[in-house]
PDB file of N, CA and C in Angstrom:
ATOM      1  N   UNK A   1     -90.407  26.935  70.577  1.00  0.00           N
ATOM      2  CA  UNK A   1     -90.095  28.270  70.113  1.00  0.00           C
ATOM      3  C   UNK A   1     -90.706  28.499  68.725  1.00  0.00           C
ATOM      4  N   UNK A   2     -90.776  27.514  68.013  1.00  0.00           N
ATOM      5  CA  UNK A   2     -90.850  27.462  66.732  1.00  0.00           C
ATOM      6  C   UNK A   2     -92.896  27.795  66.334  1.00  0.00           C
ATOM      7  N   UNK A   3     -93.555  27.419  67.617  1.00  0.00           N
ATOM      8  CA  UNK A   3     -94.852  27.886  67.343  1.00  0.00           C
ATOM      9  C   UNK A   3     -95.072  29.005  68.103  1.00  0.00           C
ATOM     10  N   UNK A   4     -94.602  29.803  68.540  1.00  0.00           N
ATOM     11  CA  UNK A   4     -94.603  30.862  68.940  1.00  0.00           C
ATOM     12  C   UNK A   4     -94.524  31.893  67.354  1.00  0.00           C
ATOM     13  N   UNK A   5     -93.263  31.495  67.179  1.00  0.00           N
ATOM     14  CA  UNK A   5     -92.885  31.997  65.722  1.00  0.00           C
ATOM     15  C   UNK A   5     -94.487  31.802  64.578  1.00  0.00           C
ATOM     16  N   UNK A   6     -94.718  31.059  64.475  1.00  0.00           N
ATOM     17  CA  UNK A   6     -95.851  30.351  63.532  1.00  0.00           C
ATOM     18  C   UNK A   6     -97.378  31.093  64.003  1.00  0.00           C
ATOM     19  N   UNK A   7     -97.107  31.034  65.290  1.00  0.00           N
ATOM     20  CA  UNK A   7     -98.771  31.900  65.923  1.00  0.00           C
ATOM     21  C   UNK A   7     -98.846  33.766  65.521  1.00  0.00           C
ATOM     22  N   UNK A   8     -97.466  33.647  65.499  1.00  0.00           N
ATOM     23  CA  UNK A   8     -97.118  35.173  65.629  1.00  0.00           C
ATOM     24  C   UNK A   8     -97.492  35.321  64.098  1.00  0.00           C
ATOM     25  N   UNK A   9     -96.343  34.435  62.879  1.00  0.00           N
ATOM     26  CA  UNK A   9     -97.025  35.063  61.513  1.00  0.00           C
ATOM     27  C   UNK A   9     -98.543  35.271  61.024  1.00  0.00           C
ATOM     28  N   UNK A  10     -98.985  34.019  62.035  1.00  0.00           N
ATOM     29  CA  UNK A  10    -100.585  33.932  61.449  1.00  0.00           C
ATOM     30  C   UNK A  10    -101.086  35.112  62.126  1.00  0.00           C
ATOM     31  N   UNK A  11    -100.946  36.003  63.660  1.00  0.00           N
ATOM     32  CA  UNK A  11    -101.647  37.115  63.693  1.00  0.00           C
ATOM     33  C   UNK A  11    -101.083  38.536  62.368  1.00  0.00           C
ATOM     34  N   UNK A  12    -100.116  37.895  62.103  1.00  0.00           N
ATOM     35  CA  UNK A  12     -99.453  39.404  61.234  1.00  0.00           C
ATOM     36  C   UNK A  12    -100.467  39.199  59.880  1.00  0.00           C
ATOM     37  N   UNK A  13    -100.206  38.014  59.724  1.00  0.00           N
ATOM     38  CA  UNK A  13    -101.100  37.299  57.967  1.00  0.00           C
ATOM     39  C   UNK A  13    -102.685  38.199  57.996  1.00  0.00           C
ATOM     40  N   UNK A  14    -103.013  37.558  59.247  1.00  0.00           N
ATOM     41  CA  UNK A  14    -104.587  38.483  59.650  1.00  0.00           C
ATOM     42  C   UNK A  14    -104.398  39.687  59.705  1.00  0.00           C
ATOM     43  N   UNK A  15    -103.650  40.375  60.083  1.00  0.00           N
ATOM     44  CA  UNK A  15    -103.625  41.883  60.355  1.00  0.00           C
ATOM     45  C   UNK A  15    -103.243  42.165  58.917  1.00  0.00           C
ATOM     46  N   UNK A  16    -102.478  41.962  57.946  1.00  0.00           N
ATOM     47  CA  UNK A  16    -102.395  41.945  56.357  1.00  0.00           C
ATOM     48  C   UNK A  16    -103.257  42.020  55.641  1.00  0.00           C
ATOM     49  N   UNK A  17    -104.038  41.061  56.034  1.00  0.00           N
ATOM     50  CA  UNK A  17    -105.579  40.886  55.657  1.00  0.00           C
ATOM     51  C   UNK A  17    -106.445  42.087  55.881  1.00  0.00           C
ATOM     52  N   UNK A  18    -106.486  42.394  56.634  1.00  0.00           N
ATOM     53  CA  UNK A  18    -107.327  43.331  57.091  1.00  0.00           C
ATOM     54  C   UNK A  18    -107.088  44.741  56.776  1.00  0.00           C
ATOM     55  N   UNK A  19    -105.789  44.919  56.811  1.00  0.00           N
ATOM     56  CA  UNK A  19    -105.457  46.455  55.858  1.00  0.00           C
ATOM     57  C   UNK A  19    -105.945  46.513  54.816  1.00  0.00           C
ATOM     58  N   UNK A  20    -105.582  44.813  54.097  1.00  0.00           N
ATOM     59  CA  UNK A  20    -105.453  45.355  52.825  1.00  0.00           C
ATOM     60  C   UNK A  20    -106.352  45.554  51.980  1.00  0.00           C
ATOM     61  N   UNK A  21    -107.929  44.845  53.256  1.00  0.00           N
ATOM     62  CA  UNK A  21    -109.178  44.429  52.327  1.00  0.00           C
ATOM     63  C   UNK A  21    -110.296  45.844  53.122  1.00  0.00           C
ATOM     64  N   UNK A  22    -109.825  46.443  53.881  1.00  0.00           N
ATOM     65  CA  UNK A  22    -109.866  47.251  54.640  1.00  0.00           C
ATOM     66  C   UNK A  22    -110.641  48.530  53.375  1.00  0.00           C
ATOM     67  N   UNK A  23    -111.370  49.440  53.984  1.00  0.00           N
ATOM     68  CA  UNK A  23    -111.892  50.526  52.840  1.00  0.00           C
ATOM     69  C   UNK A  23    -111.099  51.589  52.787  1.00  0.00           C
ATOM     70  N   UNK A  24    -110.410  51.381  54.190  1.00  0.00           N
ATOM     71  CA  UNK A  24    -109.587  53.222  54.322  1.00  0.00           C
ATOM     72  C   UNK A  24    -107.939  52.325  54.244  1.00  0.00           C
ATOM     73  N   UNK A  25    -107.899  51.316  53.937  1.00  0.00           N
ATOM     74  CA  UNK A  25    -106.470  50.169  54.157  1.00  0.00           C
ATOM     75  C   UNK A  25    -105.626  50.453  52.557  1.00  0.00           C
ATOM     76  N   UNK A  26    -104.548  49.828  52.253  1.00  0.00           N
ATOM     77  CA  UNK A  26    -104.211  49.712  51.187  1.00  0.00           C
ATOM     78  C   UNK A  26    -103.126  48.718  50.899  1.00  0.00           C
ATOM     79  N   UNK A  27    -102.686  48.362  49.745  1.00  0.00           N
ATOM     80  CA  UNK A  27    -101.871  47.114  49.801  1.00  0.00           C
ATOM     81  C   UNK A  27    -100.301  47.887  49.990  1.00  0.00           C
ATOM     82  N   UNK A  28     -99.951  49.247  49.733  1.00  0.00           N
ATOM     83  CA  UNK A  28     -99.131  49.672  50.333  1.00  0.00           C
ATOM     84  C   UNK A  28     -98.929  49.149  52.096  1.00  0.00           C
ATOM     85  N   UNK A  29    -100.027  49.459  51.982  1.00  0.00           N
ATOM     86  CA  UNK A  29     -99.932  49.550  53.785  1.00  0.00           C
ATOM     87  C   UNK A  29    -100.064  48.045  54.838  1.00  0.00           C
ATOM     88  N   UNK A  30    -100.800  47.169  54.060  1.00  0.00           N
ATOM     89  CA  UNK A  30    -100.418  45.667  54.038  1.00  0.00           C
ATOM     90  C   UNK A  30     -99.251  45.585  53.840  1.00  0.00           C
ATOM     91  N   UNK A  31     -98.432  45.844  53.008  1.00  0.00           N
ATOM     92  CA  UNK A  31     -96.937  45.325  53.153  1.00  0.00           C
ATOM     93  C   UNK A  31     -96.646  46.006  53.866  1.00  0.00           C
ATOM     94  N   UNK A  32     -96.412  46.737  54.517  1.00  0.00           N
ATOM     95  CA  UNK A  32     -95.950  47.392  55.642  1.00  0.00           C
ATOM     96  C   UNK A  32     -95.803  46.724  56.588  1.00  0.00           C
ATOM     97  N   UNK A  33     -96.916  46.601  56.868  1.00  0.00           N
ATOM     98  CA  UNK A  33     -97.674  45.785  58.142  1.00  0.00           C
ATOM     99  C   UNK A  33     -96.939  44.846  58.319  1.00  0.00           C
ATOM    100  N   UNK A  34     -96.885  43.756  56.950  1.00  0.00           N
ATOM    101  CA  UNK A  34     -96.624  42.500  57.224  1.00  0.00           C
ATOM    102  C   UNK A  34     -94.398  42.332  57.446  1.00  0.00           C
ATOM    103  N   UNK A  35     -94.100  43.380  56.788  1.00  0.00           N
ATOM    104  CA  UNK A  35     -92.685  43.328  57.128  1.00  0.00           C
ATOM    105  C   UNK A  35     -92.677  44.319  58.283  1.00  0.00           C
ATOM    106  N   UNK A  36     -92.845  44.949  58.861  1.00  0.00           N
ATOM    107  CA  UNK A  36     -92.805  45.745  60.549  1.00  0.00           C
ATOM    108  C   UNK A  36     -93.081  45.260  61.144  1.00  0.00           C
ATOM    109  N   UNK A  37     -94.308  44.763  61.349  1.00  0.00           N
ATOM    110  CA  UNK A  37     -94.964  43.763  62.467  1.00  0.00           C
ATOM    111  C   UNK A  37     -94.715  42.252  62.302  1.00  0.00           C
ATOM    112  N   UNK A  38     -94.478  41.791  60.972  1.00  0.00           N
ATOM    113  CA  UNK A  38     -94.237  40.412  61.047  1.00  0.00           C
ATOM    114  C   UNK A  38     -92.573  39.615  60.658  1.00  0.00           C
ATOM    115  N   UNK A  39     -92.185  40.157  59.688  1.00  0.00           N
ATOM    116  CA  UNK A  39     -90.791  39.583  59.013  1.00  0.00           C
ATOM    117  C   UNK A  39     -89.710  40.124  59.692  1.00  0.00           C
ATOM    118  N   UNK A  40     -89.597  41.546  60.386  1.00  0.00           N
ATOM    119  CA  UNK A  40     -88.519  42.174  60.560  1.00  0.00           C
ATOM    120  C   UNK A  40     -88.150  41.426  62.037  1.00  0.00           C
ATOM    121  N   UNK A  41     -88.983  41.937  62.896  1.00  0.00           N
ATOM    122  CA  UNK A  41     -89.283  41.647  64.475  1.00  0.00           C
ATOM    123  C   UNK A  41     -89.062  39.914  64.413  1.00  0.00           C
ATOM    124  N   UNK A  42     -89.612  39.004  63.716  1.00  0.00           N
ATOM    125  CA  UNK A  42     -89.390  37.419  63.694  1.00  0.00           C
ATOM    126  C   UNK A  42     -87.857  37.160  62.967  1.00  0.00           C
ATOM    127  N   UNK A  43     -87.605  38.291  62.505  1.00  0.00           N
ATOM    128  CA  UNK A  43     -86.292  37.292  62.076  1.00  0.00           C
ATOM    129  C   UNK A  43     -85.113  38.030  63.044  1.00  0.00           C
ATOM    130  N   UNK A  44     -85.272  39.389  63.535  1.00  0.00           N
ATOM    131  CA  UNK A  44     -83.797  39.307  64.717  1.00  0.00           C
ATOM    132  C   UNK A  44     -84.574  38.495  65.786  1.00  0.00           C
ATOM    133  N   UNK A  45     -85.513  38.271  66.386  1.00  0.00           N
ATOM    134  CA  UNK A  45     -85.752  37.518  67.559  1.00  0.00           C
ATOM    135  C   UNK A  45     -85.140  35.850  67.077  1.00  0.00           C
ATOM    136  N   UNK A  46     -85.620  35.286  66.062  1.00  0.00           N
ATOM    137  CA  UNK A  46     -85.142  34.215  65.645  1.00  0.00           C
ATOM    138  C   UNK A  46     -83.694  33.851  65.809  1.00  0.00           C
ATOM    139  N   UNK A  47     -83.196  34.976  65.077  1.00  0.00           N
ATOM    140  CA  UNK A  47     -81.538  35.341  64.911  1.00  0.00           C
ATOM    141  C   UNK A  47     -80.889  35.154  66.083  1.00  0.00           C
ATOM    142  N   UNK A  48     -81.067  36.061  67.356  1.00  0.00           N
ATOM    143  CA  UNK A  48     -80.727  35.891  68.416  1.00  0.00           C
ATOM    144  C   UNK A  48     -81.023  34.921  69.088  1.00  0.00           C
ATOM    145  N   UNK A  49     -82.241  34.225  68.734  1.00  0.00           N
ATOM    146  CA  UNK A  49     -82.565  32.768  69.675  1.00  0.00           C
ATOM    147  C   UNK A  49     -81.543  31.715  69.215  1.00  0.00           C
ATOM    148  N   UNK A  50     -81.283  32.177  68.084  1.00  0.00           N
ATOM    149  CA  UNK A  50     -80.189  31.127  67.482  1.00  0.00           C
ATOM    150  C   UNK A  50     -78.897  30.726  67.190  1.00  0.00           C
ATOM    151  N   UNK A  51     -78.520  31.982  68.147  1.00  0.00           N
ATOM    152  CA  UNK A  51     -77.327  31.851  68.754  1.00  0.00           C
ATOM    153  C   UNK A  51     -76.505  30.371  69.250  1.00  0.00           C
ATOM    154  N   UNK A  52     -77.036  30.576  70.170  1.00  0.00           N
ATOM    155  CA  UNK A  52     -76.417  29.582  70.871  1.00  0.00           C
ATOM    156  C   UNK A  52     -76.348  28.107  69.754  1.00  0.00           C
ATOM    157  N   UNK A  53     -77.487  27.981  69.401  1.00  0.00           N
ATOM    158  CA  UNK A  53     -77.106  26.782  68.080  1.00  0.00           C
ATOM    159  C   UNK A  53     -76.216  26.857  67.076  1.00  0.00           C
ATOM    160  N   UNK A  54     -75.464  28.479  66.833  1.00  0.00           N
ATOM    161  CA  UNK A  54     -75.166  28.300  65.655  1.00  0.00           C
ATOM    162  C   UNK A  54     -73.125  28.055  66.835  1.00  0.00           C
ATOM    163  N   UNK A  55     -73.028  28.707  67.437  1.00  0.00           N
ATOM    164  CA  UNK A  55     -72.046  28.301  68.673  1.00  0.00           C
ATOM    165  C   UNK A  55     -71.966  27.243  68.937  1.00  0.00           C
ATOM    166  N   UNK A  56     -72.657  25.609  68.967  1.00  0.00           N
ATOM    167  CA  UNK A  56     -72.307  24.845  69.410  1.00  0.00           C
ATOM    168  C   UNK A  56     -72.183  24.464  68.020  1.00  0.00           C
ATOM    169  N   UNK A  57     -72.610  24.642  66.823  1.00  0.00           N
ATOM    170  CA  UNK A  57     -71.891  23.869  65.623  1.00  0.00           C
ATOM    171  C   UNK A  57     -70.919  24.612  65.164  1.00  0.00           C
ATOM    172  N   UNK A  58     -70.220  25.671  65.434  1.00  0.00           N
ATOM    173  CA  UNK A  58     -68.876  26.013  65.200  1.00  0.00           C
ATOM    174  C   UNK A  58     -67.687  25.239  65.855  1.00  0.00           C
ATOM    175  N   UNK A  59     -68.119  25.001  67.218  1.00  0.00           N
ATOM    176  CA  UNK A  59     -67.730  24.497  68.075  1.00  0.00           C
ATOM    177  C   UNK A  59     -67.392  22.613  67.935  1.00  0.00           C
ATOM    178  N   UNK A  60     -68.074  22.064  66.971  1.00  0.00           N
ATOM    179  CA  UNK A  60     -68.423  20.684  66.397  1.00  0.00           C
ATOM    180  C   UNK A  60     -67.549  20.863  65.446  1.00  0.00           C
ATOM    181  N   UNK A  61     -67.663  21.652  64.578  1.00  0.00           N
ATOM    182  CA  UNK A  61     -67.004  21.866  63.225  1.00  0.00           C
ATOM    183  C   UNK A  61     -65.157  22.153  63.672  1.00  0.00           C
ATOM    184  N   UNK A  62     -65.121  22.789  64.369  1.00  0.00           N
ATOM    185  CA  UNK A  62     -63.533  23.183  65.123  1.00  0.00           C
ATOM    186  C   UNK A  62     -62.696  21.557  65.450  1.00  0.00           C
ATOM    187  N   UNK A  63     -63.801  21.159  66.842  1.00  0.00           N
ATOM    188  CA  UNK A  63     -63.385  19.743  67.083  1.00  0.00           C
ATOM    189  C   UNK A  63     -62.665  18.851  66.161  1.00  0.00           C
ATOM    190  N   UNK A  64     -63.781  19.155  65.016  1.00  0.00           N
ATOM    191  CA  UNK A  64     -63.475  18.085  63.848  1.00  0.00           C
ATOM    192  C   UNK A  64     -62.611  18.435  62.941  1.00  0.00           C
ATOM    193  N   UNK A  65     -62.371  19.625  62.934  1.00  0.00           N
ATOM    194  CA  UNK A  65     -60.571  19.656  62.482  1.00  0.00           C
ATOM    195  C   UNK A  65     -59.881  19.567  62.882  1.00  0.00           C
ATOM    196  N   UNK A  66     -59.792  19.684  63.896  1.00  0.00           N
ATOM    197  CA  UNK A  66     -58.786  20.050  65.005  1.00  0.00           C
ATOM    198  C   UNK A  66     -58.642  18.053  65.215  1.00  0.00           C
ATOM    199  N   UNK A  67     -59.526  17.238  65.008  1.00  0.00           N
ATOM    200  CA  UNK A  67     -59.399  15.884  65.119  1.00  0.00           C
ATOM    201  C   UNK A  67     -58.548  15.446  63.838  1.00  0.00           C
ATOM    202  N   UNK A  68     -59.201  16.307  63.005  1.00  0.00           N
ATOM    203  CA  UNK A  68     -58.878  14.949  61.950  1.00  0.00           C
ATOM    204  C   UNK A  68     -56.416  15.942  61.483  1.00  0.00           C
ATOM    205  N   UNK A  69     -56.891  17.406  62.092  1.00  0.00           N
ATOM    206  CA  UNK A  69     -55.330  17.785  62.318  1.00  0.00           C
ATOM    207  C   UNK A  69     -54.645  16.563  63.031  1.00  0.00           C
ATOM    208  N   UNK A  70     -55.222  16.255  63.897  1.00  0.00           N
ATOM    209  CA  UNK A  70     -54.607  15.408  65.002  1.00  0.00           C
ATOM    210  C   UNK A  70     -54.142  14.096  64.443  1.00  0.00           C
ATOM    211  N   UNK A  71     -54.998  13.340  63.652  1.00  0.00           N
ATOM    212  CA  UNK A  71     -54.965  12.572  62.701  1.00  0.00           C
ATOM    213  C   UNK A  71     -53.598  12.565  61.972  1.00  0.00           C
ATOM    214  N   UNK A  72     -53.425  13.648  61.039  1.00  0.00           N
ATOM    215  CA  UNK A  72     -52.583  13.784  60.002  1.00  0.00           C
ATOM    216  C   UNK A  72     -51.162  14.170  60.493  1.00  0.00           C
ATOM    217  N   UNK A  73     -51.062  14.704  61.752  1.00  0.00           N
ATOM    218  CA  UNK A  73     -50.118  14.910  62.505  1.00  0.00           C
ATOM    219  C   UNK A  73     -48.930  13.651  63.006  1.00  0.00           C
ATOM    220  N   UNK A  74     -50.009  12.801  62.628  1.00  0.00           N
ATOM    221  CA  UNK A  74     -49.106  10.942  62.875  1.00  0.00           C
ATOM    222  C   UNK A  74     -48.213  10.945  61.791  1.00  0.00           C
ATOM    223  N   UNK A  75     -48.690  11.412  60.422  1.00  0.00           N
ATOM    224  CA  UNK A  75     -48.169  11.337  59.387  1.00  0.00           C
ATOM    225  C   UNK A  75     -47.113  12.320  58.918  1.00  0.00           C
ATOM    226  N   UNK A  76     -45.882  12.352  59.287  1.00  0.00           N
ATOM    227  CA  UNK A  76     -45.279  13.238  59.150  1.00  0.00           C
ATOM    228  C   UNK A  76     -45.072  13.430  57.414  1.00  0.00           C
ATOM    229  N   UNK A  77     -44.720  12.751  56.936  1.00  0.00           N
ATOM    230  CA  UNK A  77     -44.012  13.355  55.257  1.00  0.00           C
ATOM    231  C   UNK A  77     -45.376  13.883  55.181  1.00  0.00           C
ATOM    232  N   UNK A  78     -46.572  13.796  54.995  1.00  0.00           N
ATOM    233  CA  UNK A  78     -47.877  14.453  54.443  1.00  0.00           C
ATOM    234  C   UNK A  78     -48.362  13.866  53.351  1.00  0.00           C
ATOM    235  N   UNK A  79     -47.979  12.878  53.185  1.00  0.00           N
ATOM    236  CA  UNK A  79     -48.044  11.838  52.553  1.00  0.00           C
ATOM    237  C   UNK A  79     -49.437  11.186  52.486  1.00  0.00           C
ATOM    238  N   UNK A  80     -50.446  10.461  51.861  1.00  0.00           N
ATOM    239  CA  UNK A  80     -51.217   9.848  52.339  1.00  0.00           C
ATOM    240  C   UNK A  80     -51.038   8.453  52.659  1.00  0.00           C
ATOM    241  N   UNK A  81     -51.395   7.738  53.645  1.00  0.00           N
ATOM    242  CA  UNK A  81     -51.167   6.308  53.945  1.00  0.00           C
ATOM    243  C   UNK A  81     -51.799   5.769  52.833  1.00  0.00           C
ATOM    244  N   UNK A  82     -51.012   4.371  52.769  1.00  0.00           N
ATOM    245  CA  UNK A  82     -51.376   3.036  51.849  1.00  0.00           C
ATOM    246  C   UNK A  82     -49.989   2.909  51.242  1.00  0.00           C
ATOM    247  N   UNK A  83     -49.870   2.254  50.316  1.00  0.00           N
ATOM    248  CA  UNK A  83     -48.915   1.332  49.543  1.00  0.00           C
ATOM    249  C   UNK A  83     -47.900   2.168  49.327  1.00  0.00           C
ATOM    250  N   UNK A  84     -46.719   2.091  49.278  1.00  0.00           N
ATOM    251  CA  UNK A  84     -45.380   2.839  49.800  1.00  0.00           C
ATOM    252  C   UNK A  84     -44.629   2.342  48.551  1.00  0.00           C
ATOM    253  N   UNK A  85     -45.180   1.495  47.738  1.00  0.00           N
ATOM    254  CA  UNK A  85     -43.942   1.436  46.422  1.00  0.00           C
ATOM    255  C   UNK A  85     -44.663   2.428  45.198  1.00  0.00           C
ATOM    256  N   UNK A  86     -43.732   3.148  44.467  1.00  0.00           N
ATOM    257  CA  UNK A  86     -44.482   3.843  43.280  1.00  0.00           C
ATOM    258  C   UNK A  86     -45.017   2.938  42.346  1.00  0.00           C
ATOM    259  N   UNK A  87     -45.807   3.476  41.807  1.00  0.00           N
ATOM    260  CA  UNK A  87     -46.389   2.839  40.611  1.00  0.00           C
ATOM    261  C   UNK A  87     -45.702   2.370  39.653  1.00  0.00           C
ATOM    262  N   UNK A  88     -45.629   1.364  38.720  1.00  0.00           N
ATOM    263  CA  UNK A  88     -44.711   0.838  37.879  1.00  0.00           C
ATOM    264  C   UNK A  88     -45.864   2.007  36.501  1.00  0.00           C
ATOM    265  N   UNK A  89     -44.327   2.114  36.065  1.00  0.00           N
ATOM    266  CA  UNK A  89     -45.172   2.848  34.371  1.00  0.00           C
ATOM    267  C   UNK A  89     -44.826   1.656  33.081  1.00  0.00           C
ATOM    268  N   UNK A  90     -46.092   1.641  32.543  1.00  0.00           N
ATOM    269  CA  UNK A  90     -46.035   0.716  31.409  1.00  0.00           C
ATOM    270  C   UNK A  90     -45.733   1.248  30.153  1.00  0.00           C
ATOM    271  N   UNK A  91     -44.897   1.089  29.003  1.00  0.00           N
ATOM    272  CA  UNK A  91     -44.926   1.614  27.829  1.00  0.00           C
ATOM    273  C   UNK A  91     -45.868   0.685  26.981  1.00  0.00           C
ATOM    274  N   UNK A  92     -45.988   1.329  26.407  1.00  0.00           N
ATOM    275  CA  UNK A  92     -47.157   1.477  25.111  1.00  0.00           C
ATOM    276  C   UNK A  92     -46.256   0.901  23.990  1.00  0.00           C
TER     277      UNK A  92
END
């Protein structure tokens, strides 16, 4: 997918080119070009291709709270595990 994306900027880059070096062209109209035909159109197609990836790491990220909930759920006081006597305080 990703050179599709890459083939596509390089025809927009050329078509940029060519406005802008163009006699009746202008660099107004190069940027144009290059965000209409190249930046706008590549980034919702991107966006939407990337769906589904950004869904299965929500989906990862959920798990893994929902694990480590599961985890802490053993622990009722909320306490963290380890050594169960308080600390001794020293005077000075």
């Amino acid at each position: 997918m990703h050179i599709v994306a890459i083939a596509w900027m390089f025809v927009v880059v050329l078509m940029t080119a060519a406005e802008a070096t163009s006699s009746q062209g202008s660099l107004l109209g190069a940027f144009f070009t290059f965000v209409l035909y190249g930046v706008l159109p590549l980034g919702i197609v991107l966006y939407i291709l990337g769906a589904p990836g950004r869904k299965a790491a929500r989906r990862r990220a959920e798990a893994a709270a929902s694990a480590t909930a599961s985890a802490d759920a053993g622990n009722a006081g909320g306490h963290a595990a380890g050594d169960r006597r308080a600390p001794e305080r020293e005077e000075a």
